[in-house]
PDB file of N, CA and C in Angstrom:
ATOM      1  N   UNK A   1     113.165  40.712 119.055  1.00  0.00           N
ATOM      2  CA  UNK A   1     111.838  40.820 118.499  1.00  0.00           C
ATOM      3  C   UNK A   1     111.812  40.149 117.136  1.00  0.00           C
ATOM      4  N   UNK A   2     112.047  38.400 117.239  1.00  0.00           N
ATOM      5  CA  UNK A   2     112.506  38.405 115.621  1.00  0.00           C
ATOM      6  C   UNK A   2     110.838  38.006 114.698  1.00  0.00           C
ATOM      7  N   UNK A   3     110.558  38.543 114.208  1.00  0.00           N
ATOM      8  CA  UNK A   3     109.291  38.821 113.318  1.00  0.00           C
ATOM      9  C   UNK A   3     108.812  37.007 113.242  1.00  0.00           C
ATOM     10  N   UNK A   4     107.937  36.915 113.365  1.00  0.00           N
ATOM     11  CA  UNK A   4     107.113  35.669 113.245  1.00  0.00           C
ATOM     12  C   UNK A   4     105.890  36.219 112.209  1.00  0.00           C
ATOM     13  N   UNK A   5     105.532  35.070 111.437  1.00  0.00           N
ATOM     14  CA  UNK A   5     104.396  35.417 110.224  1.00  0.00           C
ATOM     15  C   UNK A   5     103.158  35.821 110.938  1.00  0.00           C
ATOM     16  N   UNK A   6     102.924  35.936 112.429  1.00  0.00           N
ATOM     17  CA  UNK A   6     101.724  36.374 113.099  1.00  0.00           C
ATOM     18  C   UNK A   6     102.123  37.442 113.557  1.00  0.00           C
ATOM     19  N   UNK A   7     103.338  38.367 113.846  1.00  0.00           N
ATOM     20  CA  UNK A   7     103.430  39.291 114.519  1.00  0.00           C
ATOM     21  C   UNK A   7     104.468  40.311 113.503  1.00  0.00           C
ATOM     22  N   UNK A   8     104.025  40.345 112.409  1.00  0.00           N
ATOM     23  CA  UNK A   8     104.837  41.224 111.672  1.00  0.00           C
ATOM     24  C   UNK A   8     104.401  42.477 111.402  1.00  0.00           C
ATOM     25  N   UNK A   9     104.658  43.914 112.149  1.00  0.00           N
ATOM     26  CA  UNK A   9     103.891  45.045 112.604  1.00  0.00           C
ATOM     27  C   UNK A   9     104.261  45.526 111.202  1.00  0.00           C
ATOM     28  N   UNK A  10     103.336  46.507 111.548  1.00  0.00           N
ATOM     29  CA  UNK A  10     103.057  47.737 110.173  1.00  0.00           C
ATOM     30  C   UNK A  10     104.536  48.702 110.133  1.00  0.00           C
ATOM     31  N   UNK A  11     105.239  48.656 109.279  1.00  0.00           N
ATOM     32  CA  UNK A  11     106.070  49.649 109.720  1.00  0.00           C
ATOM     33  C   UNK A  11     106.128  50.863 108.600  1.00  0.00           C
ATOM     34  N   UNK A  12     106.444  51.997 109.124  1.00  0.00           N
ATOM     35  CA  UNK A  12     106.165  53.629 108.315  1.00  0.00           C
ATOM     36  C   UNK A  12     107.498  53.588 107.786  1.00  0.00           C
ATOM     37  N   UNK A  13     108.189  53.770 106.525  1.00  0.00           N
ATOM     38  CA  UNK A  13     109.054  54.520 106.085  1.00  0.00           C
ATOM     39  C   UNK A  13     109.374  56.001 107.040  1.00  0.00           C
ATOM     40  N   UNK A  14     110.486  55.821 106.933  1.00  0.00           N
ATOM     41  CA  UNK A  14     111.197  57.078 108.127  1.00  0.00           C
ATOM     42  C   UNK A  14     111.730  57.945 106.970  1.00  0.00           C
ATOM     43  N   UNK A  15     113.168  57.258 106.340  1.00  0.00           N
ATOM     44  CA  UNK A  15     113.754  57.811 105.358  1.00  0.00           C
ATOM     45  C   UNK A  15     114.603  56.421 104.265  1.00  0.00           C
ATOM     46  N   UNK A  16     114.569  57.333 103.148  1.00  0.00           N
ATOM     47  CA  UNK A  16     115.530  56.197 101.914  1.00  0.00           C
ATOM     48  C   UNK A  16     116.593  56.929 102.113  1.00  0.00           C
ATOM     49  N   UNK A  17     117.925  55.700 101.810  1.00  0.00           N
ATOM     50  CA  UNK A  17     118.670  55.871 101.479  1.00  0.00           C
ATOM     51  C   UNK A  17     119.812  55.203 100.275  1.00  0.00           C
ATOM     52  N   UNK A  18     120.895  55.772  99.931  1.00  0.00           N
ATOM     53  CA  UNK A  18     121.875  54.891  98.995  1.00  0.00           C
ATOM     54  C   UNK A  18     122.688  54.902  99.698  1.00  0.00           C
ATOM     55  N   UNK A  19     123.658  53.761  99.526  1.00  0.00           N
ATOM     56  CA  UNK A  19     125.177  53.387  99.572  1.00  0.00           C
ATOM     57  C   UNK A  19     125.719  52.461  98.944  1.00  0.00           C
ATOM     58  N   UNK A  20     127.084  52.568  99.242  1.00  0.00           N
ATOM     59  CA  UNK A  20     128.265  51.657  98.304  1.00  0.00           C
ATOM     60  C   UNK A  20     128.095  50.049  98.798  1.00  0.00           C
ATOM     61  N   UNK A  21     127.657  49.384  98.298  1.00  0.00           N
ATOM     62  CA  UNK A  21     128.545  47.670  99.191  1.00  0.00           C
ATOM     63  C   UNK A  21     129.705  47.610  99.408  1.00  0.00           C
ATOM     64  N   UNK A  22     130.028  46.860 100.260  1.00  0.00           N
ATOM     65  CA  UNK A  22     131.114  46.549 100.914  1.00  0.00           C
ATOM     66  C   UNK A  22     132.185  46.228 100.009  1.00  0.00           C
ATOM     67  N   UNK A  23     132.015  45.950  99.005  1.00  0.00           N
ATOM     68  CA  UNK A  23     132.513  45.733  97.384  1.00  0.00           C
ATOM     69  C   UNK A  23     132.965  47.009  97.183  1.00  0.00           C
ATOM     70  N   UNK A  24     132.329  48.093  96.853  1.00  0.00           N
ATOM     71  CA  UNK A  24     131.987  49.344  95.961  1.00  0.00           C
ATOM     72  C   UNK A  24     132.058  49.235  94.917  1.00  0.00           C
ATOM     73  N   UNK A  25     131.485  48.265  94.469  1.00  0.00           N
ATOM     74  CA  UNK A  25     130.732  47.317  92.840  1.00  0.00           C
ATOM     75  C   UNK A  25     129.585  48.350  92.819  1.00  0.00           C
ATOM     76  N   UNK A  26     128.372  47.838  93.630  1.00  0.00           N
ATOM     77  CA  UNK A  26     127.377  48.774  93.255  1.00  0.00           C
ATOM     78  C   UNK A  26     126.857  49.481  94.356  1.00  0.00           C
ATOM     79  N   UNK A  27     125.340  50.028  94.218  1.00  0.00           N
ATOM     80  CA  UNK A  27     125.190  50.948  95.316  1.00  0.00           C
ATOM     81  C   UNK A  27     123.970  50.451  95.548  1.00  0.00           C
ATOM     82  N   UNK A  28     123.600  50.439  96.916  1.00  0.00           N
ATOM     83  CA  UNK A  28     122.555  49.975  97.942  1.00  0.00           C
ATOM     84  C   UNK A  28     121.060  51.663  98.016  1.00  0.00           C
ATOM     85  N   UNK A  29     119.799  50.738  97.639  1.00  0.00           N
ATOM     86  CA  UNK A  29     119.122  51.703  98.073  1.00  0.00           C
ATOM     87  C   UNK A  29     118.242  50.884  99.309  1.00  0.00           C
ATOM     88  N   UNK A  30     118.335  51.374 100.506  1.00  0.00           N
ATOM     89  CA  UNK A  30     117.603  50.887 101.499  1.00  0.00           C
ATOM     90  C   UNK A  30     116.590  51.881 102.410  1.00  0.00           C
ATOM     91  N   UNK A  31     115.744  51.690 103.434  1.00  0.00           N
ATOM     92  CA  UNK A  31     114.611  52.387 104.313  1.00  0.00           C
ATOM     93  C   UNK A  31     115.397  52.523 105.073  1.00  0.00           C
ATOM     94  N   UNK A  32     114.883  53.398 106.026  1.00  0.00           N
ATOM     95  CA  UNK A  32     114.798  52.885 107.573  1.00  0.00           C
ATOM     96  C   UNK A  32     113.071  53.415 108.286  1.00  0.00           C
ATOM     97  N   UNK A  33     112.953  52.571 108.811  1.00  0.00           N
ATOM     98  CA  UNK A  33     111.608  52.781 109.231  1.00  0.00           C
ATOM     99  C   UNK A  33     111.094  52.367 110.619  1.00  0.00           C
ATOM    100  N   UNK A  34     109.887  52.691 111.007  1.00  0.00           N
ATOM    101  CA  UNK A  34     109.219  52.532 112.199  1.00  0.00           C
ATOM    102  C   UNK A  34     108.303  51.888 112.869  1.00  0.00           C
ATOM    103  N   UNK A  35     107.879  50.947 113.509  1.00  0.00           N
ATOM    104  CA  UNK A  35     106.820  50.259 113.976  1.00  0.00           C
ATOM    105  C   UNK A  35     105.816  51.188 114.668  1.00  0.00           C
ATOM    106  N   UNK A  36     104.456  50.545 115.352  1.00  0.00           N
ATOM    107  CA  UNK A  36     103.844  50.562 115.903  1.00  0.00           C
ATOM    108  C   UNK A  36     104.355  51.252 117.225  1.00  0.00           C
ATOM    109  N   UNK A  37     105.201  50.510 117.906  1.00  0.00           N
ATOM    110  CA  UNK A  37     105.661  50.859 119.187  1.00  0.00           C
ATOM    111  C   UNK A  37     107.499  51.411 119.264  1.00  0.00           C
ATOM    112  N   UNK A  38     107.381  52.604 118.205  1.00  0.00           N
ATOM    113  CA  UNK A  38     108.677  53.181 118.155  1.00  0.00           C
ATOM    114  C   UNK A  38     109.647  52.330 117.871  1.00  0.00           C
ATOM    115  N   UNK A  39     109.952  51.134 117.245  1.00  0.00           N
ATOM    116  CA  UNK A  39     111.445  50.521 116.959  1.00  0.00           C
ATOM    117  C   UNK A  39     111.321  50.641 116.058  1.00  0.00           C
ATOM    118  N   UNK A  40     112.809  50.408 115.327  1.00  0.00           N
ATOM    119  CA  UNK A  40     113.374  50.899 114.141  1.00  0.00           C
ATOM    120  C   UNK A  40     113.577  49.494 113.265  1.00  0.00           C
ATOM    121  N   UNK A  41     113.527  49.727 112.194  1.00  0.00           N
ATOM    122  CA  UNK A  41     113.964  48.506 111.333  1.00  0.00           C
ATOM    123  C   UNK A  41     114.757  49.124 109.747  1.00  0.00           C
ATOM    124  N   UNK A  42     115.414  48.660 109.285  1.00  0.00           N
ATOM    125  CA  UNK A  42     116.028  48.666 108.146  1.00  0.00           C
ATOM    126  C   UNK A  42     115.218  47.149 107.369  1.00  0.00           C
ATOM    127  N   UNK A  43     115.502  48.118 105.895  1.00  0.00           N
ATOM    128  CA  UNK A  43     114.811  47.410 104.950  1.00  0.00           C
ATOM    129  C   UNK A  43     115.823  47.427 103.429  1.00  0.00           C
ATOM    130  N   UNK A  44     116.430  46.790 103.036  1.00  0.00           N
ATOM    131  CA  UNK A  44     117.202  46.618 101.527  1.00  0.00           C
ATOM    132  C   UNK A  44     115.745  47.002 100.462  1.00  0.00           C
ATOM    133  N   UNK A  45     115.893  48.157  99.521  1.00  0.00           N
ATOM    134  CA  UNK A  45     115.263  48.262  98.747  1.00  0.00           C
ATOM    135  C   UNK A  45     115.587  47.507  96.803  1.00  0.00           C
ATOM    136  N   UNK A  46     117.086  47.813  97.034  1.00  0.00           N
ATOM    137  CA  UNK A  46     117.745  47.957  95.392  1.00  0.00           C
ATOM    138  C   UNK A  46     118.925  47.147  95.473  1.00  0.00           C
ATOM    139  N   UNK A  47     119.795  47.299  94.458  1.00  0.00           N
ATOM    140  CA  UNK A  47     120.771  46.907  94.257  1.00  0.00           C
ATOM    141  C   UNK A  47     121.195  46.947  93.057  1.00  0.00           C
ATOM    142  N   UNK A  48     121.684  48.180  92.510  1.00  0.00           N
ATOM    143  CA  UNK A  48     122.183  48.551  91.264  1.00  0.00           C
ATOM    144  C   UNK A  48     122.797  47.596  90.534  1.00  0.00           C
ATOM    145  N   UNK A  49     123.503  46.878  91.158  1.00  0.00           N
ATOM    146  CA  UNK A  49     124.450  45.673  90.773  1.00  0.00           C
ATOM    147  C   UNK A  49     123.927  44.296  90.020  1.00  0.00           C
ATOM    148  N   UNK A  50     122.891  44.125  90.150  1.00  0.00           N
ATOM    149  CA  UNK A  50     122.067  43.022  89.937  1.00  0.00           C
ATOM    150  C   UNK A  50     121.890  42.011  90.645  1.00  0.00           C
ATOM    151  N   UNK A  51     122.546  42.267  92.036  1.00  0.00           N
ATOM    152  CA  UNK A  51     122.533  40.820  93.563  1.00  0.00           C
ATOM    153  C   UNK A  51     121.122  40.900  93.933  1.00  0.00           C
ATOM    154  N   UNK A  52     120.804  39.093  94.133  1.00  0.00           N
ATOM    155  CA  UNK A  52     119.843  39.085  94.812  1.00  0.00           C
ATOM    156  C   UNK A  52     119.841  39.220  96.265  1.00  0.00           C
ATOM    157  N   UNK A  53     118.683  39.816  96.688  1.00  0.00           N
ATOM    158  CA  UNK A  53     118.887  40.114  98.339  1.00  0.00           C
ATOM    159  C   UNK A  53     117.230  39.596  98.771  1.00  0.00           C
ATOM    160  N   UNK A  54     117.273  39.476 100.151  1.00  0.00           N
ATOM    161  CA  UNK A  54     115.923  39.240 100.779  1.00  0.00           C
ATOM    162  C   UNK A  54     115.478  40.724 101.396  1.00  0.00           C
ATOM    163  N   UNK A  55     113.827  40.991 101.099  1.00  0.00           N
ATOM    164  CA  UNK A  55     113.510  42.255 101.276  1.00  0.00           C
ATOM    165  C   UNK A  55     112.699  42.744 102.253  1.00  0.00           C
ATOM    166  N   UNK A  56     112.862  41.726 103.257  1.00  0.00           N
ATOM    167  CA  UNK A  56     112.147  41.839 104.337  1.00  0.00           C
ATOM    168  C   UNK A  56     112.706  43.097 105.390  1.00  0.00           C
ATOM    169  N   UNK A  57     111.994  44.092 106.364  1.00  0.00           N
ATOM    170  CA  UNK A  57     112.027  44.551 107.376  1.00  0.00           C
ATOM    171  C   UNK A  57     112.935  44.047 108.303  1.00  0.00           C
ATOM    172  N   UNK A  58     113.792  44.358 108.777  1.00  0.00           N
ATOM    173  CA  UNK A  58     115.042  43.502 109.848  1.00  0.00           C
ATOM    174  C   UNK A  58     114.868  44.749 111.245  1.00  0.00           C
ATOM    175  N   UNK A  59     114.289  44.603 112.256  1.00  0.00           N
ATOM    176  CA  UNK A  59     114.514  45.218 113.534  1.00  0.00           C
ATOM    177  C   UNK A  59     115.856  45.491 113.949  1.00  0.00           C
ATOM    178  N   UNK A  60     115.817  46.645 114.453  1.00  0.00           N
ATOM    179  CA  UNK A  60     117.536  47.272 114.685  1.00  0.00           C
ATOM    180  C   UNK A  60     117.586  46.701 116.104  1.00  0.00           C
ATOM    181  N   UNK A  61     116.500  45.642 116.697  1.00  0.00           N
ATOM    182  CA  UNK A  61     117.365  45.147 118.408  1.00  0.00           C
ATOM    183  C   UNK A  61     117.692  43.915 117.985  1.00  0.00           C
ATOM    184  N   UNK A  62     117.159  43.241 117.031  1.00  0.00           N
ATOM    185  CA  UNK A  62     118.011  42.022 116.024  1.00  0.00           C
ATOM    186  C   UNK A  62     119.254  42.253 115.999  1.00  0.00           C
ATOM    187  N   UNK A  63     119.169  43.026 114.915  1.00  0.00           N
ATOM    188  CA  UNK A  63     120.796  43.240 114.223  1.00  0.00           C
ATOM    189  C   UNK A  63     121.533  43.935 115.364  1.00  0.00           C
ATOM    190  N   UNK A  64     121.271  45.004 116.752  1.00  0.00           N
ATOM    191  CA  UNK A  64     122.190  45.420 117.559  1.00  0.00           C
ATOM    192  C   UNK A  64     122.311  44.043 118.221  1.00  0.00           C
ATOM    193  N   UNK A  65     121.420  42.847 118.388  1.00  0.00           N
ATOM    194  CA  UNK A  65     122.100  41.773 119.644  1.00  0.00           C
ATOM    195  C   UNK A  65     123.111  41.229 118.386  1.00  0.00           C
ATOM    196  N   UNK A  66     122.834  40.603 117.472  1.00  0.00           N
ATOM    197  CA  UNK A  66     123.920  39.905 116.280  1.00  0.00           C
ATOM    198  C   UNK A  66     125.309  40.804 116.366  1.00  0.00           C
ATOM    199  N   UNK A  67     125.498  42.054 115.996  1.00  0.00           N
ATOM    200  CA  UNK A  67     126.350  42.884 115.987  1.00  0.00           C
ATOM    201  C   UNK A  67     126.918  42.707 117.669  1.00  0.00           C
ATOM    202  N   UNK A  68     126.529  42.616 118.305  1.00  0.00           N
ATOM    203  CA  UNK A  68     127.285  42.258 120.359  1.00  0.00           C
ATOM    204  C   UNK A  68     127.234  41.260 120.362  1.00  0.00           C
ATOM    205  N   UNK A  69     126.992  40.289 120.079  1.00  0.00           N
ATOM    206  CA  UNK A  69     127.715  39.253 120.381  1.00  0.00           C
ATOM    207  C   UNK A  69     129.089  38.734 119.542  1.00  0.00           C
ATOM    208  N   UNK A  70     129.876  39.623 118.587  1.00  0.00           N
ATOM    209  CA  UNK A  70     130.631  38.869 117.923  1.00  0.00           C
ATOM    210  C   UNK A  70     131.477  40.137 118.195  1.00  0.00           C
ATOM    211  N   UNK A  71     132.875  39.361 117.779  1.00  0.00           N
ATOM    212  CA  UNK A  71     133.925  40.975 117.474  1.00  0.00           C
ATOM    213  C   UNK A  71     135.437  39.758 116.747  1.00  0.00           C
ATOM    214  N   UNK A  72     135.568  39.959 115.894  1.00  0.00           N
ATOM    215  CA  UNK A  72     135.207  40.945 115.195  1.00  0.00           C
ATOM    216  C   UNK A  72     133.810  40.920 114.229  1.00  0.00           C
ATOM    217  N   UNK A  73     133.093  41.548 113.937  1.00  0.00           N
ATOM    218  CA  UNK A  73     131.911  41.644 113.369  1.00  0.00           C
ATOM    219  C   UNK A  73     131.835  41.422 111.523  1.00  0.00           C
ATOM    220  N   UNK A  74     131.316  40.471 111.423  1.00  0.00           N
ATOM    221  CA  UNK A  74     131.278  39.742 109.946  1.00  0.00           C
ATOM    222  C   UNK A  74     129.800  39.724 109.277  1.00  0.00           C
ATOM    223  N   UNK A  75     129.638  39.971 108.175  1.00  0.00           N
ATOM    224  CA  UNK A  75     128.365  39.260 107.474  1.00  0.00           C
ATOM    225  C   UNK A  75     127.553  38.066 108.145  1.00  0.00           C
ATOM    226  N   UNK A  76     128.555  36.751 108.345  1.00  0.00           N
ATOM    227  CA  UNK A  76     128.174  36.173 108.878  1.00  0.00           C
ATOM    228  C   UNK A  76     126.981  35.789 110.126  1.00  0.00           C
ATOM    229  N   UNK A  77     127.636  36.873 110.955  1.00  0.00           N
ATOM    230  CA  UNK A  77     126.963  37.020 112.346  1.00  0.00           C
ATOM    231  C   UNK A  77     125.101  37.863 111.385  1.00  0.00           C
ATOM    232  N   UNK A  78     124.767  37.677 110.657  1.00  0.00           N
ATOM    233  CA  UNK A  78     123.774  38.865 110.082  1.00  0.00           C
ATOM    234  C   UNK A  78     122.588  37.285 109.490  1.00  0.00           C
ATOM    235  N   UNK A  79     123.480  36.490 108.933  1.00  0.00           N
ATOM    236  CA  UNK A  79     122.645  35.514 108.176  1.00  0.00           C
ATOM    237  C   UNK A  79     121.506  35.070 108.724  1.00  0.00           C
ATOM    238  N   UNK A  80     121.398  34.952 110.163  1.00  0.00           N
ATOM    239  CA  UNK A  80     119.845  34.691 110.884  1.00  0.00           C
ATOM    240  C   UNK A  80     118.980  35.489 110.914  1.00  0.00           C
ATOM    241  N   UNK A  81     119.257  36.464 110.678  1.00  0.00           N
ATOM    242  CA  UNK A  81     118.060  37.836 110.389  1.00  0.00           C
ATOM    243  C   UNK A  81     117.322  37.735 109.318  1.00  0.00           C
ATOM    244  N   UNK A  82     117.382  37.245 108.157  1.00  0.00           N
ATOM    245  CA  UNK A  82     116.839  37.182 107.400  1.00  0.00           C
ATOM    246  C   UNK A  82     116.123  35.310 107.260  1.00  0.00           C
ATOM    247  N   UNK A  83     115.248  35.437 106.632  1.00  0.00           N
ATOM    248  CA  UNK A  83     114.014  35.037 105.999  1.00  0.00           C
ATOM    249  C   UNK A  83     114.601  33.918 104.877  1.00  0.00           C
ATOM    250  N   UNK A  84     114.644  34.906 103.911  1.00  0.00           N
ATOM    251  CA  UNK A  84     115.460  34.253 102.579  1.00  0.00           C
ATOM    252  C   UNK A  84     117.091  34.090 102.184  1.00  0.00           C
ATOM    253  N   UNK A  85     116.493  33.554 101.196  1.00  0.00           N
ATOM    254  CA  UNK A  85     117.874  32.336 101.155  1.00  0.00           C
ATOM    255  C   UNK A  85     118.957  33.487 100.488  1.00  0.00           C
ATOM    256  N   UNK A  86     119.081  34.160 100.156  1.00  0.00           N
ATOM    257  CA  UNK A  86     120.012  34.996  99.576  1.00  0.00           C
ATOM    258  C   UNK A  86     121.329  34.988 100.581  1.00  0.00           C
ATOM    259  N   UNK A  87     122.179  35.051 100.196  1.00  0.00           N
ATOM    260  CA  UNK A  87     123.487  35.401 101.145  1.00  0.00           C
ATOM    261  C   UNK A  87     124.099  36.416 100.744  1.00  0.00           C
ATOM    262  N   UNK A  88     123.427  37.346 100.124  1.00  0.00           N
ATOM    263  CA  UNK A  88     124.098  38.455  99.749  1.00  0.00           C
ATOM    264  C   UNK A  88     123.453  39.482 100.714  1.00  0.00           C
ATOM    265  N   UNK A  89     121.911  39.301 101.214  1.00  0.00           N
ATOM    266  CA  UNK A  89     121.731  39.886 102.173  1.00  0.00           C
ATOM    267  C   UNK A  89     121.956  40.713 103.823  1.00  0.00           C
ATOM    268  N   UNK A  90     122.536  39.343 104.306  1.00  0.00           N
ATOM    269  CA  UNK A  90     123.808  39.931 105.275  1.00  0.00           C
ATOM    270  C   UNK A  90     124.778  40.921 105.028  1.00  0.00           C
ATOM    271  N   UNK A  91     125.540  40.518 103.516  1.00  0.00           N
ATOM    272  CA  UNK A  91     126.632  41.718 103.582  1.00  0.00           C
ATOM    273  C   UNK A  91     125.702  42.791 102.906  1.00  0.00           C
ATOM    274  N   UNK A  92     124.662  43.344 102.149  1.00  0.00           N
ATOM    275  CA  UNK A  92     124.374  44.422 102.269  1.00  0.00           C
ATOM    276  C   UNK A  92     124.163  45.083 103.529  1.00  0.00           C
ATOM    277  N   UNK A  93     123.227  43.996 104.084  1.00  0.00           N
ATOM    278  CA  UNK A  93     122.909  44.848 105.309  1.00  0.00           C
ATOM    279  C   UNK A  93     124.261  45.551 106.325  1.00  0.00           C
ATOM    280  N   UNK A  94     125.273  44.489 106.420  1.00  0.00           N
ATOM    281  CA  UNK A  94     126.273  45.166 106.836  1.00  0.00           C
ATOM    282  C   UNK A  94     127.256  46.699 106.229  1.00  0.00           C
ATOM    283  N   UNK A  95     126.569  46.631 104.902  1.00  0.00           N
ATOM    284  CA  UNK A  95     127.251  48.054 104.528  1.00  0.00           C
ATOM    285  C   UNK A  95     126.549  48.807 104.143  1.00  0.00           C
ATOM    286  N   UNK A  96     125.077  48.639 104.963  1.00  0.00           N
ATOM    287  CA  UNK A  96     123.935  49.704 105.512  1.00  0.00           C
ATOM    288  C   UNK A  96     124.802  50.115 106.949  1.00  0.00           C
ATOM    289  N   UNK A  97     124.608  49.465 107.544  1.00  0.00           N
ATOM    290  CA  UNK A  97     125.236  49.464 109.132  1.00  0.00           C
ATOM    291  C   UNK A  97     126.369  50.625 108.942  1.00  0.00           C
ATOM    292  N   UNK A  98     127.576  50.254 108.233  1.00  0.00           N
ATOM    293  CA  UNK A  98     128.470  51.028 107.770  1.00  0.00           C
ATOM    294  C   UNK A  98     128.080  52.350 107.705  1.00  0.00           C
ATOM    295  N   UNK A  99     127.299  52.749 106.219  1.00  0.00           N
ATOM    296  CA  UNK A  99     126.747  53.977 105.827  1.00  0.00           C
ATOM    297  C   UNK A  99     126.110  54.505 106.984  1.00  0.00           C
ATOM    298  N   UNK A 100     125.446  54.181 107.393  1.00  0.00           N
ATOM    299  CA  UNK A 100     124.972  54.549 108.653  1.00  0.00           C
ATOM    300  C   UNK A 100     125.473  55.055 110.131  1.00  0.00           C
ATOM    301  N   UNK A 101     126.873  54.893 110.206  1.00  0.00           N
ATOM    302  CA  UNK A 101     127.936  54.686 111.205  1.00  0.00           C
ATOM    303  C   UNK A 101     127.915  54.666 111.992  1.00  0.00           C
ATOM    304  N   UNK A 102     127.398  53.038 112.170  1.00  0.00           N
ATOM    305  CA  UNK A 102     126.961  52.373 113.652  1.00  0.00           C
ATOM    306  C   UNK A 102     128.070  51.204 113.898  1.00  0.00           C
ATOM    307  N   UNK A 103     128.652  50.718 112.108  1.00  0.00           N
ATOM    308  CA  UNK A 103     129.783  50.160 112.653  1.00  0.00           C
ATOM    309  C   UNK A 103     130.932  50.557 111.676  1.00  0.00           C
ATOM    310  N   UNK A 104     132.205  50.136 112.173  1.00  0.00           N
ATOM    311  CA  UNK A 104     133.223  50.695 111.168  1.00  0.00           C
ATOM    312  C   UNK A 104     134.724  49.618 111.016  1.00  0.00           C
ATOM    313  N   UNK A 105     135.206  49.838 109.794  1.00  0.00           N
ATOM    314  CA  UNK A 105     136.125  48.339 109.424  1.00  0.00           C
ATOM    315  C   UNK A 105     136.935  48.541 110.041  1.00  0.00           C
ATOM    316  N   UNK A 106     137.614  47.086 110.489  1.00  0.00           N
ATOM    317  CA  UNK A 106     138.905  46.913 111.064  1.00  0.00           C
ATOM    318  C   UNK A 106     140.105  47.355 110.135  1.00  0.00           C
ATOM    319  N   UNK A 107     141.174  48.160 110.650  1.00  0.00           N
ATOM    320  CA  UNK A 107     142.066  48.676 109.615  1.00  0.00           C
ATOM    321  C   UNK A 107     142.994  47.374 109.371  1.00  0.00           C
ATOM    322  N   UNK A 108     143.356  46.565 110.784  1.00  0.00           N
ATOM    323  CA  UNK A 108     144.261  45.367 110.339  1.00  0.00           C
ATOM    324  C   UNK A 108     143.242  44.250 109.321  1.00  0.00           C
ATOM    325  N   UNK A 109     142.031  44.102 109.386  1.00  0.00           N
ATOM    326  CA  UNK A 109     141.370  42.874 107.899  1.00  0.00           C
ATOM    327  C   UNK A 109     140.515  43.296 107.337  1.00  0.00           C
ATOM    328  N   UNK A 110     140.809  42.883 106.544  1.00  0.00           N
ATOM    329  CA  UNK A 110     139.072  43.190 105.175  1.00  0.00           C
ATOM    330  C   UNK A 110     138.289  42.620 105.678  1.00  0.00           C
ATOM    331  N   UNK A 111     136.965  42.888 105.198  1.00  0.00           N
ATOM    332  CA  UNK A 111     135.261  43.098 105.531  1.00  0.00           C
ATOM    333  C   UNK A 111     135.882  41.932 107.435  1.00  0.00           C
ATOM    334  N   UNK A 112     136.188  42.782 108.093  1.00  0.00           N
ATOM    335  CA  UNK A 112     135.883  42.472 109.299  1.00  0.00           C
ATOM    336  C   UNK A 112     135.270  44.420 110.076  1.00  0.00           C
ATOM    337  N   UNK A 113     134.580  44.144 111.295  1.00  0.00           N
ATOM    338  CA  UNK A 113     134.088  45.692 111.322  1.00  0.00           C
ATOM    339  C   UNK A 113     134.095  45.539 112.887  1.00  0.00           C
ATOM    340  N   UNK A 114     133.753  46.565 113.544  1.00  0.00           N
ATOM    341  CA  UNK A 114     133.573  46.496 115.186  1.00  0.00           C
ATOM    342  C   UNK A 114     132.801  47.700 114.855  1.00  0.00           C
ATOM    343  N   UNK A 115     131.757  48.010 116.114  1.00  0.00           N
ATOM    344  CA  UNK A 115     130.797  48.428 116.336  1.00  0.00           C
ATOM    345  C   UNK A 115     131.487  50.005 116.958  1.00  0.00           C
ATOM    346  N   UNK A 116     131.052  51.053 116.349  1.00  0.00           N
ATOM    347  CA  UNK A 116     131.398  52.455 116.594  1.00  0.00           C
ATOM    348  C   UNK A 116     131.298  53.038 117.847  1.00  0.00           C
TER     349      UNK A 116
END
């Protein structure tokens, strides 16, 4: 469902939250919220740290197909979800995902993750 500038639904705040980046430099305040027709989306609100991020709405059947098609699971695989040019966006969003524990790090590499 990847958002086009004609079909970008209303979505309700569900709940805020904080977490650490993948760093644990600073701490993430992000949504999660709801459309029209029950799907879910995450939204980056903050960033204590001073990183720029893109602040657009990201659909959770986006980020679940990005997250299945890769393993091991990287920032990388995240960069088409977004809008703007930031590249710091992906890895927050990935250590939303984290906080959230939908995915979790590989113990043999750093910021690599597989899906919970």
């Amino acid at each position: 469902m990847k958002n086009t500038p004609n079909s970008i639904p209303q979505i309700k705040p569900l709940r805020i939250a904080t977490c650490p980046t993948l760093s644990g430099k600073s701490s993430l305040t992000y949504a999660l919220g709801q459309d029209s027709y029950k799907a879910i989306h995450i939204k980056i609100k903050a960033n204590d740290g001073g990183g720029f991020f893109s602040s657009e709405w990201v659909a959770w059947e986006d980020i679940e197909a990005a997250i299945n098609s890769v393993e091991p699971i990287t920032s990388i695989c995240l960069r088409s979800l977004f809008k703007g040019k930031s590249v710091n966006s992906s890895g927050f969003l990935l250590s939303i995902l984290r906080a959230e524990g939908l995915v979790e790090s590989l113990p043999s590499k750093v910021r690599h993750f597989t899906t919970t």
